[in-house]
N, C-alpha and C. Protein backbone atom coordinates (compact mmCIF):
# COMPACT_ATOMS: atom_id res chain seq x y z
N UNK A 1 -33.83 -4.99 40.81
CA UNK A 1 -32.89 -3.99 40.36
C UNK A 1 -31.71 -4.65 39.65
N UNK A 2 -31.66 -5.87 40.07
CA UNK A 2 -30.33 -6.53 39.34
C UNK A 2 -30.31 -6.98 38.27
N UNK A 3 -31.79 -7.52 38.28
CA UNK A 3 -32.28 -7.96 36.69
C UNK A 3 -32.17 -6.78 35.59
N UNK A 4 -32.71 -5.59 35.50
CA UNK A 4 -32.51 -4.17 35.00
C UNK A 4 -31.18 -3.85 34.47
N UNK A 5 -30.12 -3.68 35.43
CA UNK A 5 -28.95 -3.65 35.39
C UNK A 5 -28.43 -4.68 34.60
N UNK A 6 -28.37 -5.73 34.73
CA UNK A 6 -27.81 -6.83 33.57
C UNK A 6 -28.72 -6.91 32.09
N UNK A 7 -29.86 -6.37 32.25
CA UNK A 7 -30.46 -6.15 30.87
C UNK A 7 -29.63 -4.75 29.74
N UNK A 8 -29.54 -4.03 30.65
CA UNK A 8 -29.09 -2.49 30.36
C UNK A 8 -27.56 -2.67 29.84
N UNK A 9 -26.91 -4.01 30.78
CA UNK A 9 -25.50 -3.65 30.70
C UNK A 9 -25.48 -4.91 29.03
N UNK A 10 -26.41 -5.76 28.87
CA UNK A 10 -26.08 -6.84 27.79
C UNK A 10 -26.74 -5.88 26.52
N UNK A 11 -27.64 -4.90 26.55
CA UNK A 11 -28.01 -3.50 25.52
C UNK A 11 -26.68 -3.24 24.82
N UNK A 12 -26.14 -2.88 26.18
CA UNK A 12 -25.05 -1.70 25.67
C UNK A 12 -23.73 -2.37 25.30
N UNK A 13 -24.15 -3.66 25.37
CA UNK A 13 -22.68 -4.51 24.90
C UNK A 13 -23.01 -4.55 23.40
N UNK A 14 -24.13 -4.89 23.08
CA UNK A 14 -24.77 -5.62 21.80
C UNK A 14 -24.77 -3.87 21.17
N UNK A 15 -25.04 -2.51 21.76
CA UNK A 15 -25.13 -1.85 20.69
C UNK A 15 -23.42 -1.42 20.40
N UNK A 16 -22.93 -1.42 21.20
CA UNK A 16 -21.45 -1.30 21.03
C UNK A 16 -20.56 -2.33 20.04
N UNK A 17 -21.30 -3.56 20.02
CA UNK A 17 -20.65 -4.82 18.75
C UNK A 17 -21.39 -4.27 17.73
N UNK A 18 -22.19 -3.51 17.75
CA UNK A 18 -23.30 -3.26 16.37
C UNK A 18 -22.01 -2.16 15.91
N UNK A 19 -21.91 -0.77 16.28
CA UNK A 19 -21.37 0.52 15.93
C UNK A 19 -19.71 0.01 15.80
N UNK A 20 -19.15 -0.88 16.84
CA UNK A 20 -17.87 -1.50 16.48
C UNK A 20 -17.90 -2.06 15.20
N UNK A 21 -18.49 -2.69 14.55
CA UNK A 21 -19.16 -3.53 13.23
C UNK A 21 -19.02 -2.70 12.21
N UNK A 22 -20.01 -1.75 12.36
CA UNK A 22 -20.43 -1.17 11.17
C UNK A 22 -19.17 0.28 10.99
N UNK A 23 -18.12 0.53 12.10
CA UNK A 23 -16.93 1.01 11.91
C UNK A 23 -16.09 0.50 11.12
N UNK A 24 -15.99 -1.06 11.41
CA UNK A 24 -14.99 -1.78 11.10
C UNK A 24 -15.44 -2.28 9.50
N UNK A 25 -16.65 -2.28 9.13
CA UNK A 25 -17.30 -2.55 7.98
C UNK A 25 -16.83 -1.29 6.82
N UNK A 26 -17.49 -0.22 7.33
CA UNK A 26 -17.03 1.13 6.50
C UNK A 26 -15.08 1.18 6.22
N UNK A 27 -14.49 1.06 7.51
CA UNK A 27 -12.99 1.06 6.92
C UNK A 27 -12.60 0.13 6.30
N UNK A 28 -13.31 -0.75 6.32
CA UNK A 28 -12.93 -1.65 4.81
C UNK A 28 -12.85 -1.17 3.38
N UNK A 29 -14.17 -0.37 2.85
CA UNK A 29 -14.05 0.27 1.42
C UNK A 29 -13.20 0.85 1.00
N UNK A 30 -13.18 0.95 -0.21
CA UNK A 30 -11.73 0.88 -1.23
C UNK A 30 -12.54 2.00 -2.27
N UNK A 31 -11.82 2.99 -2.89
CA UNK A 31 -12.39 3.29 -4.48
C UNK A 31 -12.10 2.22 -5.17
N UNK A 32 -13.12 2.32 -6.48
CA UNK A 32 -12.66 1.12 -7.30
C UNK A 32 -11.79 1.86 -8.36
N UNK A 33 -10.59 1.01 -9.28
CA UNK A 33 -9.50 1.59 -9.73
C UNK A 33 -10.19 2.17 -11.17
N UNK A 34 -11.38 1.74 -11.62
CA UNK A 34 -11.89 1.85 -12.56
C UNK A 34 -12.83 3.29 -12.63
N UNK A 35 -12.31 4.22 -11.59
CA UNK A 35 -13.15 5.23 -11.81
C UNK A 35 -12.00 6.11 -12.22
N UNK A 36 -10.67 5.86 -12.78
CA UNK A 36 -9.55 6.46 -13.32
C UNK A 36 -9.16 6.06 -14.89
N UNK A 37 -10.15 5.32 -14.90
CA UNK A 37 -9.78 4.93 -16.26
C UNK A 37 -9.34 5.64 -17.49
N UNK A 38 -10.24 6.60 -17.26
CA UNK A 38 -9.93 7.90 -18.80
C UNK A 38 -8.53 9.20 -18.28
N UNK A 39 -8.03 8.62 -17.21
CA UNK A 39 -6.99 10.00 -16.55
C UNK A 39 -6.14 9.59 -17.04
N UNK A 40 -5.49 10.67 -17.76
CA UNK A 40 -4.09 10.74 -18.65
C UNK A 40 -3.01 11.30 -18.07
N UNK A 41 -1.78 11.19 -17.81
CA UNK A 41 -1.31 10.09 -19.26
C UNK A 41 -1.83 8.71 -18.40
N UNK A 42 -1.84 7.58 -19.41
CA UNK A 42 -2.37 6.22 -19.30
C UNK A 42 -0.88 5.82 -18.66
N UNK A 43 -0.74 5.17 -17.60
CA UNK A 43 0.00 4.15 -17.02
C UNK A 43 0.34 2.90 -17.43
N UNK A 44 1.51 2.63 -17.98
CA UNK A 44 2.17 1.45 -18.53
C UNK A 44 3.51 0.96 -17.70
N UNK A 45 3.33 0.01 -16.62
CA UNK A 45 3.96 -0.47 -15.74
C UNK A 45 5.22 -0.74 -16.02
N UNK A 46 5.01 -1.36 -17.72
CA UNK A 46 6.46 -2.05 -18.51
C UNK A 46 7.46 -0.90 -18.42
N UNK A 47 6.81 0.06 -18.99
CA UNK A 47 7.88 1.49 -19.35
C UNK A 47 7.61 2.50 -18.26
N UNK A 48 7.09 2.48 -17.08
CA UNK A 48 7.56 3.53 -16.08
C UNK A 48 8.35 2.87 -15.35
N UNK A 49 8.72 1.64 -14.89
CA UNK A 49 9.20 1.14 -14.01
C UNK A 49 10.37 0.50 -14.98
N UNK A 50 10.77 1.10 -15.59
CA UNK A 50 11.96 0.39 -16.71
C UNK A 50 13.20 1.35 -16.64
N UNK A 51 14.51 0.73 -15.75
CA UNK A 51 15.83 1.95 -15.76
C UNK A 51 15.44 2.50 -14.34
N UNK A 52 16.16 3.88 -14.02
CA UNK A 52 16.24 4.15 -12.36
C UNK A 52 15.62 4.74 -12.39
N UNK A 53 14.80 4.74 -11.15
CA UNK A 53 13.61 5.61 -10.65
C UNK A 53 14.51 6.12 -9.10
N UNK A 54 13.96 7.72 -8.69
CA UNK A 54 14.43 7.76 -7.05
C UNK A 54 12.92 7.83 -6.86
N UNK A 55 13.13 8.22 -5.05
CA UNK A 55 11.69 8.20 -4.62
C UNK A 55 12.29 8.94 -3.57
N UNK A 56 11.48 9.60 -2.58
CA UNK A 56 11.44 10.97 -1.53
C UNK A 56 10.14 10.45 -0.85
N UNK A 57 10.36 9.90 0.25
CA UNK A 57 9.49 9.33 1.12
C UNK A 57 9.44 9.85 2.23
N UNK A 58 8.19 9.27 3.13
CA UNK A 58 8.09 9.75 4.75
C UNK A 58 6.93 8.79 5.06
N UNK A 59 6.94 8.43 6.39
CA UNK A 59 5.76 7.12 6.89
C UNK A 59 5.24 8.11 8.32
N UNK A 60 4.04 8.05 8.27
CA UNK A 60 3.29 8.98 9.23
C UNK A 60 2.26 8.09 9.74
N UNK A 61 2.47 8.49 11.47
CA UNK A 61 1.98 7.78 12.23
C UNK A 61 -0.17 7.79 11.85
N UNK A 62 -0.72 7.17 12.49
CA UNK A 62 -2.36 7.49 12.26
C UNK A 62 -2.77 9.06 12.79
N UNK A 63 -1.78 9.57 13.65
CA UNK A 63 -2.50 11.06 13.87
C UNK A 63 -1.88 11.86 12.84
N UNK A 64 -1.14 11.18 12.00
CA UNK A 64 -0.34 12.45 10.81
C UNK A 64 0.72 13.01 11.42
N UNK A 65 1.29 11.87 12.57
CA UNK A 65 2.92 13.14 13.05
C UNK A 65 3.77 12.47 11.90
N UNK A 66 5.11 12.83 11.17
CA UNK A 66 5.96 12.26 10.74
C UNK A 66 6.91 11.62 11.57
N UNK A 67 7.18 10.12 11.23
CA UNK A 67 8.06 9.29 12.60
C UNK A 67 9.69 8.61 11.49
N UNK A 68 9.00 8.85 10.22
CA UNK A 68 10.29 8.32 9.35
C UNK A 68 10.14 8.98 8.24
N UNK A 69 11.47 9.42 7.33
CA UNK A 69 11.46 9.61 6.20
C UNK A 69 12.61 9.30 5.92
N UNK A 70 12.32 9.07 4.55
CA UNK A 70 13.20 7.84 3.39
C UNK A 70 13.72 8.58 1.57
N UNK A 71 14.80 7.57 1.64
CA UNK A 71 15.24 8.00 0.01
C UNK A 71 15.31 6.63 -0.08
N UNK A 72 14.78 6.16 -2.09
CA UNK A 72 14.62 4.94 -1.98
C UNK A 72 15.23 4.84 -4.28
N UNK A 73 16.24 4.49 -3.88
CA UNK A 73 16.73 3.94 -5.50
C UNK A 73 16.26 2.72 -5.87
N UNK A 74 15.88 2.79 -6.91
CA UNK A 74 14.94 1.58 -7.43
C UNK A 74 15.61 1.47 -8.89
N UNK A 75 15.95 -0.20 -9.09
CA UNK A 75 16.59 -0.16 -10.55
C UNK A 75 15.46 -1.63 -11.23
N UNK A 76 14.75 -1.17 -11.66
CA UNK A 76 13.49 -1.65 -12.30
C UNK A 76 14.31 -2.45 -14.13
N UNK A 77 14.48 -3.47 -13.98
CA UNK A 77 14.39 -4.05 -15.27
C UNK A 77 13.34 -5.33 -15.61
N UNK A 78 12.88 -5.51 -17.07
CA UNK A 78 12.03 -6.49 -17.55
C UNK A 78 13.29 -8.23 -18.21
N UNK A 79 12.06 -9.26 -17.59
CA UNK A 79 12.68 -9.97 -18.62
C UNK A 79 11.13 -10.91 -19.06
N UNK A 80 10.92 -10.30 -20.23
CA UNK A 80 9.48 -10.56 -20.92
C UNK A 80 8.43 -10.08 -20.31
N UNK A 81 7.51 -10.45 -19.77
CA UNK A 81 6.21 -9.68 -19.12
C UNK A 81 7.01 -10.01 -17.53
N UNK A 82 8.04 -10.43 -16.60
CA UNK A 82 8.41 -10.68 -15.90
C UNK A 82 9.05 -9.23 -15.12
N UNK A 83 8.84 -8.28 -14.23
CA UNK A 83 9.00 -7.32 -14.17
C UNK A 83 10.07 -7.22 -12.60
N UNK A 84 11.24 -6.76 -12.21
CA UNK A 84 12.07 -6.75 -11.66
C UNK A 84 12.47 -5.50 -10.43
N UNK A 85 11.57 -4.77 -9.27
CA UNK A 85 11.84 -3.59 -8.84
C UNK A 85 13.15 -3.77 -7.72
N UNK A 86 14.50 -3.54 -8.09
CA UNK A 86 15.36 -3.51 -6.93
C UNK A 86 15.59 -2.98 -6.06
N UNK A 87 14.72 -2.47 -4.90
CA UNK A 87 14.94 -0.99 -4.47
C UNK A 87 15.76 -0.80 -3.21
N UNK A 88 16.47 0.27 -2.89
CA UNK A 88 17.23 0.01 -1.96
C UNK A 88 16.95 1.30 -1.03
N UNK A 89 16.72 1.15 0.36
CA UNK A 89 15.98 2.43 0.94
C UNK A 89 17.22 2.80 2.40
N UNK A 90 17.22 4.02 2.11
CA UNK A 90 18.36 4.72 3.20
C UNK A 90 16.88 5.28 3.96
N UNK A 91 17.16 5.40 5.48
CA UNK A 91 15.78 6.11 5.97
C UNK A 91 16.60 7.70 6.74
N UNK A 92 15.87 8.10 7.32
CA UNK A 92 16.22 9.12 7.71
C UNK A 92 17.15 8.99 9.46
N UNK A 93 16.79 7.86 9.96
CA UNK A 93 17.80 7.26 11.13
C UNK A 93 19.05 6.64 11.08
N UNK A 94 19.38 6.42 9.60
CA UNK A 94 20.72 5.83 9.00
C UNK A 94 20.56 4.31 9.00
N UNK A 95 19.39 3.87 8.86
CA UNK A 95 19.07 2.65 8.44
C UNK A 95 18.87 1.95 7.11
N UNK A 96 19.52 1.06 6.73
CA UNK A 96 19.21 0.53 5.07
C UNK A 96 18.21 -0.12 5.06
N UNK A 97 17.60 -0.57 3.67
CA UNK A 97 16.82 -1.86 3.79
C UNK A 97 16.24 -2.00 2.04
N UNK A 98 16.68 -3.30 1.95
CA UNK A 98 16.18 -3.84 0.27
C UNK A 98 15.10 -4.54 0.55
N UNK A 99 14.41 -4.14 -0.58
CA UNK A 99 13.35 -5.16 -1.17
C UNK A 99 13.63 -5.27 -2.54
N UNK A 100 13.34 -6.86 -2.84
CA UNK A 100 13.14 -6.70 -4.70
C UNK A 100 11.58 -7.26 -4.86
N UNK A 101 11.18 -6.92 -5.57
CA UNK A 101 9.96 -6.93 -5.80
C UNK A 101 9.61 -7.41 -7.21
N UNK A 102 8.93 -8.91 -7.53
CA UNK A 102 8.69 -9.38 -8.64
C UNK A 102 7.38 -9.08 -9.45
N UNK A 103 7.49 -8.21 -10.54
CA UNK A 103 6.34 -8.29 -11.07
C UNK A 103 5.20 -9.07 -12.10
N UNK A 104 3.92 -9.62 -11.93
CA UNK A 104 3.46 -10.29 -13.18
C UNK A 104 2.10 -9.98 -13.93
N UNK A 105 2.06 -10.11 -14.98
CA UNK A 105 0.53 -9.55 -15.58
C UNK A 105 0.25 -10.69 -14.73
N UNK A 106 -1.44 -10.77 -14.84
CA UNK A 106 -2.68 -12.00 -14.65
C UNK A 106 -3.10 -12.19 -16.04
N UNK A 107 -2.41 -13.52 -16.35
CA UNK A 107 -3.09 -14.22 -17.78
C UNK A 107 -4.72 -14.19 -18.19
N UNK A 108 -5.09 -13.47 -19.22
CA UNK A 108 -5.96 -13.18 -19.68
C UNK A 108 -7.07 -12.20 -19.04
N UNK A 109 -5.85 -10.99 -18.10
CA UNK A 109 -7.01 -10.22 -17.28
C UNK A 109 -6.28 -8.81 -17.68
N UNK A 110 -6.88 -7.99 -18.44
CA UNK A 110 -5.69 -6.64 -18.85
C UNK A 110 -6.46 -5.84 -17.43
N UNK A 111 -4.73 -5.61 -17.42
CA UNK A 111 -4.73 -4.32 -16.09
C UNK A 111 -4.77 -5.03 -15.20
N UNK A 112 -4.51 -6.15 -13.99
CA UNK A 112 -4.38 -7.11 -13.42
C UNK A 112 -2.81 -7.34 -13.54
N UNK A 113 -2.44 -7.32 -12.00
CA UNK A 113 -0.80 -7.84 -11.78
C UNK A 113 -1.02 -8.71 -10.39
N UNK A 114 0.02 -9.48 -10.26
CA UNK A 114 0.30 -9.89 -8.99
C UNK A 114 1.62 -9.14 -8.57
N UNK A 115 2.54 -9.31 -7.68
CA UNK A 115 3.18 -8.75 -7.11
C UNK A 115 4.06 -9.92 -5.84
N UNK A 116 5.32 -9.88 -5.75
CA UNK A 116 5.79 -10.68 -4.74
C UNK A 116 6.97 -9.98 -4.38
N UNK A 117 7.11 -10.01 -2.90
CA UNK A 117 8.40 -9.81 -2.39
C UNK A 117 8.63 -9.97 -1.40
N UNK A 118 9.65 -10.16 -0.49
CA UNK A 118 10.37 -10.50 1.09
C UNK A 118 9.25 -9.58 2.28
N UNK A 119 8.35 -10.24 2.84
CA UNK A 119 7.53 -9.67 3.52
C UNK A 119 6.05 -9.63 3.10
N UNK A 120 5.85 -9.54 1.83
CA UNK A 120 4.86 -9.62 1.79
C UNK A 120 4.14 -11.07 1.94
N UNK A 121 2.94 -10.84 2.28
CA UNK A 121 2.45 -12.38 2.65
C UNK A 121 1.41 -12.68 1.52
N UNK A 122 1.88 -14.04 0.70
CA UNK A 122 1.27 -14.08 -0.33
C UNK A 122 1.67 -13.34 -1.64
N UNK A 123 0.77 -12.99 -2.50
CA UNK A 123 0.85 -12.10 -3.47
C UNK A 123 -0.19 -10.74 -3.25
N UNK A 124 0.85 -9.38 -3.71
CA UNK A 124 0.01 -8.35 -3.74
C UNK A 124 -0.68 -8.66 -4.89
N UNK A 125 -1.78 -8.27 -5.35
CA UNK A 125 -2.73 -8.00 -6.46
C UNK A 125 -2.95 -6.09 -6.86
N UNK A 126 -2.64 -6.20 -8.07
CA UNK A 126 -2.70 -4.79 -8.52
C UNK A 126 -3.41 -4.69 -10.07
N UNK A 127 -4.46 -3.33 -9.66
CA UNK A 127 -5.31 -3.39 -11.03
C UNK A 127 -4.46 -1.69 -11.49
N UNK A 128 -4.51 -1.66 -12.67
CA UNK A 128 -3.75 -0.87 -13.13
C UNK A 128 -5.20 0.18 -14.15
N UNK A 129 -5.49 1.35 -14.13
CA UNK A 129 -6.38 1.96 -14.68
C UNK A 129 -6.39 3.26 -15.33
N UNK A 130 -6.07 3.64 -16.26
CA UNK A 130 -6.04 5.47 -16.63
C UNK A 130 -4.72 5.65 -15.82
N UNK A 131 -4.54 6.86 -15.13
CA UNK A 131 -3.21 7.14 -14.67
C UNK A 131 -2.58 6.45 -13.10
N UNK A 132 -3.67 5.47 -12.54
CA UNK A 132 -3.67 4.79 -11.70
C UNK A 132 -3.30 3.51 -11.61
N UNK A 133 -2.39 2.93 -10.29
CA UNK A 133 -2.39 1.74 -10.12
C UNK A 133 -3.21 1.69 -8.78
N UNK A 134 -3.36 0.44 -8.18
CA UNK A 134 -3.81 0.20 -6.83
C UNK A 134 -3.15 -1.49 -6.74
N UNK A 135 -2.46 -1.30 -5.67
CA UNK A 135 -2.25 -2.37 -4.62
C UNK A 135 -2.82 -2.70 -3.64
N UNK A 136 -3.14 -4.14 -3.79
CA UNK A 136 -3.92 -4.58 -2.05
C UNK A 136 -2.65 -5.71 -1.86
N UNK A 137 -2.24 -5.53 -0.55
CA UNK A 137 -1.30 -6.92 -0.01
C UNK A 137 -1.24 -6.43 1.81
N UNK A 138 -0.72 -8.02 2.26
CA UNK A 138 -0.52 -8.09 3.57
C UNK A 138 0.95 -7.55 3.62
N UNK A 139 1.19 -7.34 4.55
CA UNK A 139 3.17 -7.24 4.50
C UNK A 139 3.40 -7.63 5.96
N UNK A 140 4.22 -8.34 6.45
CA UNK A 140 4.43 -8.66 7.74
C UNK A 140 5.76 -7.78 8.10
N UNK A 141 5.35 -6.94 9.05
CA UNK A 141 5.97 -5.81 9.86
C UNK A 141 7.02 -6.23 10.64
N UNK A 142 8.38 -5.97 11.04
CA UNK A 142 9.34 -6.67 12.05
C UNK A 142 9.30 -5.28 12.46
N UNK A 143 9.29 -5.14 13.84
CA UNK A 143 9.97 -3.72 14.60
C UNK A 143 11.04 -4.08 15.44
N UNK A 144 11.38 -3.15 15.58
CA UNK A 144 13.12 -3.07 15.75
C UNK A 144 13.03 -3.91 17.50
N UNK A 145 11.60 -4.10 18.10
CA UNK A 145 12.18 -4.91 19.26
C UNK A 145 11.63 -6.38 18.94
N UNK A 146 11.51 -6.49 17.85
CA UNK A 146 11.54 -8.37 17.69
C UNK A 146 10.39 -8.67 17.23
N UNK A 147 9.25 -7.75 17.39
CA UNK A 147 7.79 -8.39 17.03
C UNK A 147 7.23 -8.08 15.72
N UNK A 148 6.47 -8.93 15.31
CA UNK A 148 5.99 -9.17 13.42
C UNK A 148 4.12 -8.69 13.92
N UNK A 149 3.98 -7.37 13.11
CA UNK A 149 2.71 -7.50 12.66
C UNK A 149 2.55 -7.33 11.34
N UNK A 150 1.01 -8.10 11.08
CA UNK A 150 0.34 -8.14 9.90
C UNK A 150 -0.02 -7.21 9.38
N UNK A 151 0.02 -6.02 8.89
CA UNK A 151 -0.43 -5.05 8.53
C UNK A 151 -0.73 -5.01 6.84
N UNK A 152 -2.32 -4.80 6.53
CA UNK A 152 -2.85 -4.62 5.63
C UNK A 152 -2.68 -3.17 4.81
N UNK A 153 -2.02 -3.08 3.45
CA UNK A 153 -1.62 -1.66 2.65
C UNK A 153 -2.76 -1.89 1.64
N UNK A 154 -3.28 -0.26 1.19
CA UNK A 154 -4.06 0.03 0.02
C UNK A 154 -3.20 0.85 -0.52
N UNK A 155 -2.43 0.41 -1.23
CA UNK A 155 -1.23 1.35 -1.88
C UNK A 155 -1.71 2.13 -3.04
N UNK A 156 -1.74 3.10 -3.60
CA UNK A 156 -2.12 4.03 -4.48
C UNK A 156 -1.05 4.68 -5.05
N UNK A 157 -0.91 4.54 -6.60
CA UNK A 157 0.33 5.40 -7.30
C UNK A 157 -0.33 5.92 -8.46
N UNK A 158 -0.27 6.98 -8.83
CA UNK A 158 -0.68 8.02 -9.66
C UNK A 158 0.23 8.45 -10.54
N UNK A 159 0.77 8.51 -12.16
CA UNK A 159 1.26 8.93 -13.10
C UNK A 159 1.26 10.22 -12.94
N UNK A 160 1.74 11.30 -12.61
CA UNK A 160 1.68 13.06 -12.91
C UNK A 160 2.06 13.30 -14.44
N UNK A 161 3.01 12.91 -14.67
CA UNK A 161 3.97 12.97 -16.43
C UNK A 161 4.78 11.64 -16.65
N UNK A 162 5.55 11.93 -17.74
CA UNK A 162 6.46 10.43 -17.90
C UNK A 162 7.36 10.39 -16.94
N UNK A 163 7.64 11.70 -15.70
CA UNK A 163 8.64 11.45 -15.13
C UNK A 163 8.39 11.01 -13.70
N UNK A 164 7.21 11.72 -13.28
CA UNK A 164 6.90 11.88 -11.57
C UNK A 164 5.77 10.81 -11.34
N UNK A 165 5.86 10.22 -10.41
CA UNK A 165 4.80 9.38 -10.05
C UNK A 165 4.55 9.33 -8.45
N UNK A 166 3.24 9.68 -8.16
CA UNK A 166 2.85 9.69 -6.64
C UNK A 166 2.29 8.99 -6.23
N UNK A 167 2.56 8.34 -5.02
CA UNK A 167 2.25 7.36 -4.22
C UNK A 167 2.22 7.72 -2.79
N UNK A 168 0.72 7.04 -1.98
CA UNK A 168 0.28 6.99 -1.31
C UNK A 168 -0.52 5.62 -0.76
N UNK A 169 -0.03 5.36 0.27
CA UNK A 169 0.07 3.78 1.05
C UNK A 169 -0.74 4.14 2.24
N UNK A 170 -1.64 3.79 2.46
CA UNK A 170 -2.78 3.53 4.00
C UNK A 170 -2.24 2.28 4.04
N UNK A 171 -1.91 2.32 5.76
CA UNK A 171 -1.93 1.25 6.40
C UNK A 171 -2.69 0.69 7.51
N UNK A 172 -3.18 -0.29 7.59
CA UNK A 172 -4.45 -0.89 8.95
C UNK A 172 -3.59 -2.60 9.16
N UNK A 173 -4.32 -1.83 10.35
CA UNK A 173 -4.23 -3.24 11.02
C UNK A 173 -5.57 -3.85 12.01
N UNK A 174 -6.19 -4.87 11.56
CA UNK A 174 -7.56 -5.07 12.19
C UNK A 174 -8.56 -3.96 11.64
N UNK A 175 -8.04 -3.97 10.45
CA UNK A 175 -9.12 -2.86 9.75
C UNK A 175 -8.79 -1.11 10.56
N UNK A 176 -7.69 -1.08 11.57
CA UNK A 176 -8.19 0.48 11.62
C UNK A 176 -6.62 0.88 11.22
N UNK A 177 -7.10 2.17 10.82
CA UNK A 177 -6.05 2.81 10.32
C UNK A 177 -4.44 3.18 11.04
N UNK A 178 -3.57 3.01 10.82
CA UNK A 178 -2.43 3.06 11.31
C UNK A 178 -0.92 3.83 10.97
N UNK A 179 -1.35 4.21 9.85
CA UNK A 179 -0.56 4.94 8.96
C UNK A 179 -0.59 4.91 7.72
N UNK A 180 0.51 5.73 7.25
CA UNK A 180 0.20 6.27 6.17
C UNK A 180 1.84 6.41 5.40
N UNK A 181 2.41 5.93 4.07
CA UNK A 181 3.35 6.57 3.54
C UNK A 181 3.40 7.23 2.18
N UNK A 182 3.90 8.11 2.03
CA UNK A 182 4.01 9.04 0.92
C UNK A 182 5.20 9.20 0.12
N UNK A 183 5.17 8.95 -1.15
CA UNK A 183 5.98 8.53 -1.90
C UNK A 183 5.98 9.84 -3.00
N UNK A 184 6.96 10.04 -3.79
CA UNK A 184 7.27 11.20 -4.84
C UNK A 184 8.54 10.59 -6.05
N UNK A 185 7.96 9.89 -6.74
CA UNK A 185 8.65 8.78 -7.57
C UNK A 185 9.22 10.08 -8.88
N UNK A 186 10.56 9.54 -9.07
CA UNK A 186 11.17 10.13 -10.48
C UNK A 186 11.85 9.19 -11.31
N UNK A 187 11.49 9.17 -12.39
CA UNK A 187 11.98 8.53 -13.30
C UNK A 187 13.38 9.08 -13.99
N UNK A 188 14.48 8.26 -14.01
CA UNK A 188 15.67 9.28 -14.33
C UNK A 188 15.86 8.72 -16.04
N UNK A 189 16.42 9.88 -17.19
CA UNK A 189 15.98 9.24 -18.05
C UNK A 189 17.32 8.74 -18.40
């Protein structure tokens, strides 16, 4: 009977690493940015992100409660293909917080950027397509009691007109989902 039992119980370990797997496999996929290609208006990074942009934010937990929302001034200038986002974010708890954010084409790859800023780990990579961008980067998380996680963003921003731009950020960590922020970008002219 004991033999049985330890067969049954090493089954159900092995089918549980299988379905854990092939969970953790599926939340990996991404759309590819190239199925936006023909959506108008066409996205030009140089000139939407050029002069002040606001933004009207909120960060929602993985069940979709709202736990933060944000106003975020961004003063975006170029110096040559060298791209500059200053943004400065008031949240809804009376907390500040800057990021500047450096932008760069990828030499000899159109629609291809890298991306750098305070937290992020490494460089983001961003393909730019029809009225779409997409960001992939790590960002290392500080919470307010001392501890840093790694958390992986598939950031998504969408052109509406020359003025509005929407953005939407999934966040994971260990591949599962963790949140989510929502962005409502204006270009001021």
């Amino acid at each position: 009977m004991g033999a049985w039992l330890s067969q049954l119980a090493r089954k159900l370990a092995t089918a549980t690493l299988v379905v854990f797997g092939a969970l953790l496999l599926a939340s990996c996929s991404s759309i590819d940015p190239s199925v936006y290609a023909n959506q108008k208006p066409a996205l030009d990074l140089r000139q939407y992100f050029n002069g002040t942009l606001i933004g009207h934010g909120m960060f929602s937990d993985r069940s979709g409660q709202v736990q933060r929302r944000f106003v975020v001034t961004i003063k975006a200038t170029w110096n040559g293909d060298v791209g500059t986002l200053d943004e400065d974010f008031i949240w809804s708890d009376g907390k500040t917080e800057k990021r500047i954010w450096t932008l760069r084409p990828v030499p000899g790859a159109p629609g291809q950027w890298t991306g750098t800023a305070d937290g992020v780990i490494g460089e983001a990579r961003g393909t730019v397509a029809g009225n779409a961008l997409n960001w992939k980067y790590d960002f290392r998380l500080k919470t307010d009691e001392g501890k840093t996680y790694d958390i992986a963003f598939d950031d998504w921003m969408f052109l509406i007109d020359e003025r509005v731009m929407l953005n939407r950020a999934v966040m994971s960590f260990w591949g599962f989902r963790v949140g989510e922020v929502l962005i409502s970008f204006d270009r001021r002219p």
